[in-house]
Protein backbone atom coordinates (compact mmCIF):
# COMPACT_ATOMS: atom_id res chain seq x y z
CA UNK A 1 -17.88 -18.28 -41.59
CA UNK A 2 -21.55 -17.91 -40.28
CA UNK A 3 -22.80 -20.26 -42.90
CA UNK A 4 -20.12 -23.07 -42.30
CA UNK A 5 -20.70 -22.81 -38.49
CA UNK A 6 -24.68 -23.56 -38.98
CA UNK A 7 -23.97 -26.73 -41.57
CA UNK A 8 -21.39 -27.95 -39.36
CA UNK A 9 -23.58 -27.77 -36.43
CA UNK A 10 -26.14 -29.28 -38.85
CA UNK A 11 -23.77 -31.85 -39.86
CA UNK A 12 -22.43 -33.01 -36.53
CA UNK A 13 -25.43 -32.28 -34.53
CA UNK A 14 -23.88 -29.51 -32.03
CA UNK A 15 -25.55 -26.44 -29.69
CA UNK A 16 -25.41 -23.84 -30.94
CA UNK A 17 -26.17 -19.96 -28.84
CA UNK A 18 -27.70 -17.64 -31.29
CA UNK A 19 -28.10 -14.14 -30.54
CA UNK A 20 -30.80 -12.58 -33.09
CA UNK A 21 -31.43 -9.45 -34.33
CA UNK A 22 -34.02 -8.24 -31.50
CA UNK A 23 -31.37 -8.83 -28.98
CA UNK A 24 -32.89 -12.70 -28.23
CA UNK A 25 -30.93 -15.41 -26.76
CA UNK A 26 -31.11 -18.95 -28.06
CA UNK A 27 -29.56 -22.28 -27.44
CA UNK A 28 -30.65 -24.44 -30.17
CA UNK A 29 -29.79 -27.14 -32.85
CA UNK A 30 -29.65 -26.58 -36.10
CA UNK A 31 -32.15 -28.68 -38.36
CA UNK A 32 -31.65 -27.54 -41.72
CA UNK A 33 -30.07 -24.57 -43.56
CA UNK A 34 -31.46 -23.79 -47.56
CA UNK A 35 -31.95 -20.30 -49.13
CA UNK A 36 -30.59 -17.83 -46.34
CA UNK A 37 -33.44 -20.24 -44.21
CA UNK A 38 -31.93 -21.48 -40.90
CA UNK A 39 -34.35 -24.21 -39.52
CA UNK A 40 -34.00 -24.70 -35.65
CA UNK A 41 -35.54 -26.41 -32.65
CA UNK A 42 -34.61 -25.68 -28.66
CA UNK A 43 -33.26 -28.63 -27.34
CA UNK A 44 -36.33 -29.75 -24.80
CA UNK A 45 -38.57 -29.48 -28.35
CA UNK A 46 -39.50 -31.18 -31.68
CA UNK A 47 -40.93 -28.16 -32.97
CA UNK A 48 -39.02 -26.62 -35.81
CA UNK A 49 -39.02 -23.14 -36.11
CA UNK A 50 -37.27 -20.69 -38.70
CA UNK A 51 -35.04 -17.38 -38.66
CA UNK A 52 -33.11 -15.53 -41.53
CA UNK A 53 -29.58 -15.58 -41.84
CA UNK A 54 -29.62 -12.02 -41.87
CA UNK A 55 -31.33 -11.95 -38.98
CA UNK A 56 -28.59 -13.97 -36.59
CA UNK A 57 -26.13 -11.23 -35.46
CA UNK A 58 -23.80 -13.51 -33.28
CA UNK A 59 -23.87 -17.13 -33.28
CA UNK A 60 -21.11 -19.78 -31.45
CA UNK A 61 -20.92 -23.11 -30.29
CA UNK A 62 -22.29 -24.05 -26.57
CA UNK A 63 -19.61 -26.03 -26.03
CA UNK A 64 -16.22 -24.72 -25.85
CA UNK A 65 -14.55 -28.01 -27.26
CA UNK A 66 -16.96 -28.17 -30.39
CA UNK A 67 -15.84 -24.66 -31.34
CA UNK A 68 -12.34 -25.70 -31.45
CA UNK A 69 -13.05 -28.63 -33.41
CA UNK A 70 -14.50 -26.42 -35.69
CA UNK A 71 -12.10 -24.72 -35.97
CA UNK A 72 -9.58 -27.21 -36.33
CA UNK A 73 -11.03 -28.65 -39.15
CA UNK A 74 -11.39 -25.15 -40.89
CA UNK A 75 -7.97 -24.37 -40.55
CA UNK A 76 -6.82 -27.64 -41.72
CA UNK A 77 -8.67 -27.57 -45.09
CA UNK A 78 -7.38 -23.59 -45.60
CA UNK A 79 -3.63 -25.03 -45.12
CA UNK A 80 -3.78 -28.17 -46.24
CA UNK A 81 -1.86 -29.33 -43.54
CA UNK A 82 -2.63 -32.93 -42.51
CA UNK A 83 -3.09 -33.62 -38.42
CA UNK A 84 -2.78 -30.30 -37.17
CA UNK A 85 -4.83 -30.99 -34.26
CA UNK A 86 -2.82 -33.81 -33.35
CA UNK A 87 -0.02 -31.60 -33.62
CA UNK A 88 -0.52 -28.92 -31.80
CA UNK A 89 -2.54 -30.52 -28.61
CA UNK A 90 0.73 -33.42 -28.56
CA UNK A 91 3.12 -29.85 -28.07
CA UNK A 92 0.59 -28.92 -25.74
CA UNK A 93 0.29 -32.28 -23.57
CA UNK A 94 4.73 -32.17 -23.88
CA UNK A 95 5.04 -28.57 -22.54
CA UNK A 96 2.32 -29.21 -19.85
CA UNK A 97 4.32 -32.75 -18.86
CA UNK A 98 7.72 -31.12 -18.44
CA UNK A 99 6.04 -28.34 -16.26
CA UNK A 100 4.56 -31.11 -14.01
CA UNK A 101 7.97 -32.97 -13.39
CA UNK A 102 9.36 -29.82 -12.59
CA UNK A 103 6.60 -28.62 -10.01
CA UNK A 104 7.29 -32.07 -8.94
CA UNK A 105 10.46 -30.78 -7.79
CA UNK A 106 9.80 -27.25 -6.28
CA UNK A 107 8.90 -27.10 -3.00
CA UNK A 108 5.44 -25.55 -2.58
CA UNK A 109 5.17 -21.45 -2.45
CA UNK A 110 8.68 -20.61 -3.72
CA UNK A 111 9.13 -18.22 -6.26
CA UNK A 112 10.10 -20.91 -9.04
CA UNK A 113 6.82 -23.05 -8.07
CA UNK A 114 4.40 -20.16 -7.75
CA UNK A 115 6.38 -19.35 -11.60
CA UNK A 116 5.92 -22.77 -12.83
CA UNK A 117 2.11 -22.80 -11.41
CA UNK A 118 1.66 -20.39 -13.95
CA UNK A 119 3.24 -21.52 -16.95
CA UNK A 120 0.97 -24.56 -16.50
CA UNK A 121 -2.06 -22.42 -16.15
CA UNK A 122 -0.85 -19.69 -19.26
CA UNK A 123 0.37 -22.36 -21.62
CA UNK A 124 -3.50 -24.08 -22.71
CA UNK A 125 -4.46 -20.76 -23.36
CA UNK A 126 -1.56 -20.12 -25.81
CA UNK A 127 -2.53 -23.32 -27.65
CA UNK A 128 -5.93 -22.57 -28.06
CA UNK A 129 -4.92 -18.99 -29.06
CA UNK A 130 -3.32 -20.23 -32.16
CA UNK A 131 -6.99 -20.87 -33.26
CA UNK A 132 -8.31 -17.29 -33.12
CA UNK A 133 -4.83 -15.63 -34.05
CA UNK A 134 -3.24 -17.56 -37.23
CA UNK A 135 -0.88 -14.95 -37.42
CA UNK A 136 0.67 -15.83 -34.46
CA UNK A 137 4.51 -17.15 -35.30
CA UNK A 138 3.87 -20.67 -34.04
CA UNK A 139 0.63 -21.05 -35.47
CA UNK A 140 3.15 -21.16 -38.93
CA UNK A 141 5.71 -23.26 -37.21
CA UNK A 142 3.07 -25.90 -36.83
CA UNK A 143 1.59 -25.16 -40.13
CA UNK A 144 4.96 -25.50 -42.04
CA UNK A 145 3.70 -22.26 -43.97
CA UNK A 146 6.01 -19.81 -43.79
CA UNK A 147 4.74 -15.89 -42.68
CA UNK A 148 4.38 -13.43 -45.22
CA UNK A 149 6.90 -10.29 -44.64
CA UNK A 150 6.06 -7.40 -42.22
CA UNK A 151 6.84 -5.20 -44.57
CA UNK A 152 6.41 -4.66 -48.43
CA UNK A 153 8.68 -1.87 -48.08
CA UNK A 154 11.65 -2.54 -47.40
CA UNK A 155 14.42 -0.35 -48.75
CA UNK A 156 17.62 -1.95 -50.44
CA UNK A 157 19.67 1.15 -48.50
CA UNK A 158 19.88 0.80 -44.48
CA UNK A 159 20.10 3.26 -42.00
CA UNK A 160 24.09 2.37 -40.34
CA UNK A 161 25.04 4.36 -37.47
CA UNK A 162 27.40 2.18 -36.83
CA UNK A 163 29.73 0.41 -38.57
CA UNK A 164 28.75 -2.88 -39.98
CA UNK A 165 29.86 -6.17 -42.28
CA UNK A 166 28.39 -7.80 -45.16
CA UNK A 167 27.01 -10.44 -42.43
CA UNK A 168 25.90 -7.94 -40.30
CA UNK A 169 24.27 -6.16 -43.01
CA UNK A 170 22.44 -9.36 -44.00
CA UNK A 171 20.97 -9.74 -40.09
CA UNK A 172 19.92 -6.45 -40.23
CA UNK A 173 17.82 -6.48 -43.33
CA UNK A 174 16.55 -10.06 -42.27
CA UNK A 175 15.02 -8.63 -38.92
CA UNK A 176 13.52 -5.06 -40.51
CA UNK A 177 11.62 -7.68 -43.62
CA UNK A 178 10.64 -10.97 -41.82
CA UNK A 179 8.09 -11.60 -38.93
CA UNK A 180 11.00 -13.47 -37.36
CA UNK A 181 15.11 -13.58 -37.53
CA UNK A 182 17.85 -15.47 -35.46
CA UNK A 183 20.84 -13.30 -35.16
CA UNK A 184 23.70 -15.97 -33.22
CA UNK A 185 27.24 -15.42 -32.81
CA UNK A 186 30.30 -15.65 -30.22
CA UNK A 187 31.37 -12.66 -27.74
CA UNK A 188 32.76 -9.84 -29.73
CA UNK A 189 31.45 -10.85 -33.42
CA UNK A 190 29.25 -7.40 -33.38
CA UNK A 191 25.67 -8.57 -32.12
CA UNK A 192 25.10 -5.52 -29.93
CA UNK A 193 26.40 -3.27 -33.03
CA UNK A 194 23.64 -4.74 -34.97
CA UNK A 195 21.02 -4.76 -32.53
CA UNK A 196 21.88 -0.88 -32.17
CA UNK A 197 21.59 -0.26 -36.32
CA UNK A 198 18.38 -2.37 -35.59
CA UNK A 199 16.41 -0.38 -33.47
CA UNK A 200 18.37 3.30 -35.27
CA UNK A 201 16.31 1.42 -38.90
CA UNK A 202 12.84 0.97 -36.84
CA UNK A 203 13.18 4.29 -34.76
CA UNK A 204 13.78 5.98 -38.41
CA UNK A 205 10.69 4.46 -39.12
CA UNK A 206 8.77 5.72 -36.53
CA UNK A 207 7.95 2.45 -34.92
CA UNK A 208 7.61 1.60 -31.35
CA UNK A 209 10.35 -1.17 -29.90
CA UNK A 210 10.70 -3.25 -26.90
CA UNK A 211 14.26 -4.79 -26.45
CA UNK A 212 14.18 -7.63 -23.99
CA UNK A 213 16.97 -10.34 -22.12
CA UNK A 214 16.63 -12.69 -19.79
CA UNK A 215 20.36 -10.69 -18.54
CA UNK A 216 20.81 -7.50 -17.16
CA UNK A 217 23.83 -6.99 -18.62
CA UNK A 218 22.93 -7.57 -22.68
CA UNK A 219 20.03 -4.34 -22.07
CA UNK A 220 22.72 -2.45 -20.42
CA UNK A 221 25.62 -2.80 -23.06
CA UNK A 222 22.29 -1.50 -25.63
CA UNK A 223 21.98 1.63 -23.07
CA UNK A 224 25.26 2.44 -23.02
CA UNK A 225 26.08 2.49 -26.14
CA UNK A 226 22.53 4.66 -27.29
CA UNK A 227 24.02 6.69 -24.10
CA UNK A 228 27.09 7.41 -26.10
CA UNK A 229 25.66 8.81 -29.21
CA UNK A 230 24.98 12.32 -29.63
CA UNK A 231 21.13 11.51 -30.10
CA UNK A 232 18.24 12.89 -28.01
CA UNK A 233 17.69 10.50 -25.50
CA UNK A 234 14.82 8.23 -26.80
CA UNK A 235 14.50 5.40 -24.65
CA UNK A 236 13.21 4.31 -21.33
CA UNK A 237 15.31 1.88 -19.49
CA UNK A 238 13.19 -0.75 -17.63
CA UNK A 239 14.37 -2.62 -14.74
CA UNK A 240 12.53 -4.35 -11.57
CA UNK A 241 9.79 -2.04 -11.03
CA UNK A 242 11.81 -0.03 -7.89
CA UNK A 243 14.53 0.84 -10.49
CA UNK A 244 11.99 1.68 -13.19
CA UNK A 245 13.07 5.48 -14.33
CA UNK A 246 10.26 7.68 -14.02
């Protein structure tokens, strides 16, 4: 990635900061690049000087905007996936729009403008994110390249402790092997059932699990029914932070 960085600086005639080996700091432009030979000059001089590629340690764009066009352009050739910058900044400029018609609305220092203040200052950074994390879930969803599983080993046998259907069964294994599943269903079709044989599969597995809701009341009917089993107790409850259990 070093080497592409310096020939598209080269290429496009960008600043580049260059830390070197004996701790120096230098903003320069790259002149040429041959043979492990980066050729340089600082930007108030003609001069052209030389440094090994072995001897740049850390080396990044000046500009913060040239780095993601890098990077754009990288990311597009690795997943051959036509206009992704377009893409992703047109989500970006439709989120951000919908957050200014609604501040639009909110009367200065409520709770749901002081929220919406920042959503609009939270969301840029989750677009340019994606660029530094392509394993992020909507990195694929702009991509159209679907996630490899979490896990390679996923056993054909699941943990019940309750009860379950050949539907249910299905959610279950979907959520323990993909990055992402949508479990959907009416009142009383079993969701909290699964959910519960959910978290008994990743708890089996020794991993770590957060179970959120926008409602009280869907993390409550998961306590109470973990509260019913004849487990040790191995959960924490979270509420607002007074009601947090200690």
């Amino acid at each position: 990635m070093k080497i592409k960085l310096l020939i598209y600086a080269q290429e496009n005639n960008k600043v580049l900061k260059i830390l070197t080996s004996n701790e120096k700091n230098m903003t320069v432009k790259i002149v040429g690049y041959e043979s492990g030979l980066v050729k340089y000059n600082f930007l108030n001089s003609e001069k052209i000087s030389c440094i090994r590629i072995y001897n740049i340690i850390d080396v990044n764009f000046k500009e913060k905007e040239d780095e993601k066009e890098f990077l754009y352009k990288e990311l597009t050739k690795k997943y051959q996936t036509d206009n992704l910058k377009e893409i992703i900044e047109n989500f970006e400029k439709y989120y951000l729009e919908i957050i200014e018609l609604l501040l639009a609305r909110e009367q200065q220092d409520t709770i749901g403008y002081i929220n919406l203040n920042n959503k609009k200052k939270v969301y840029p950074q989750i677009f340019t994110n994606l660029l530094y994390d392509v394993n992020n879930l909507l990195f694929y969803y702009f991509t159209k390249k679907y996630p490899q599983n979490i896990t390679n080993n996923y056993k054909k046998e699941t943990l019940l402790i309750e009860q379950a259907n050949l539907s249910q069964k299905k959610a279950i294994k979907n959520a323990l092997s993909e990055r992402i599943s949508i479990i959907q269903g009416p009142p009383g079709t079993g969701k909290t059932t699964t959910i519960l044989n959910i978290l008994a599969n990743l708890i089996y597995q020794n991993k770590k699990v957060l179970v959120v809701s926008k409602n009280n009341s869907a993390i409550e009917n998961v306590a109470e029914e973990f509260s019913k089993m004849n487990i040790p107790k191995c959960y924490i409850r979270m509420r607002k932070f007074r009601h947090n259990e200690k």
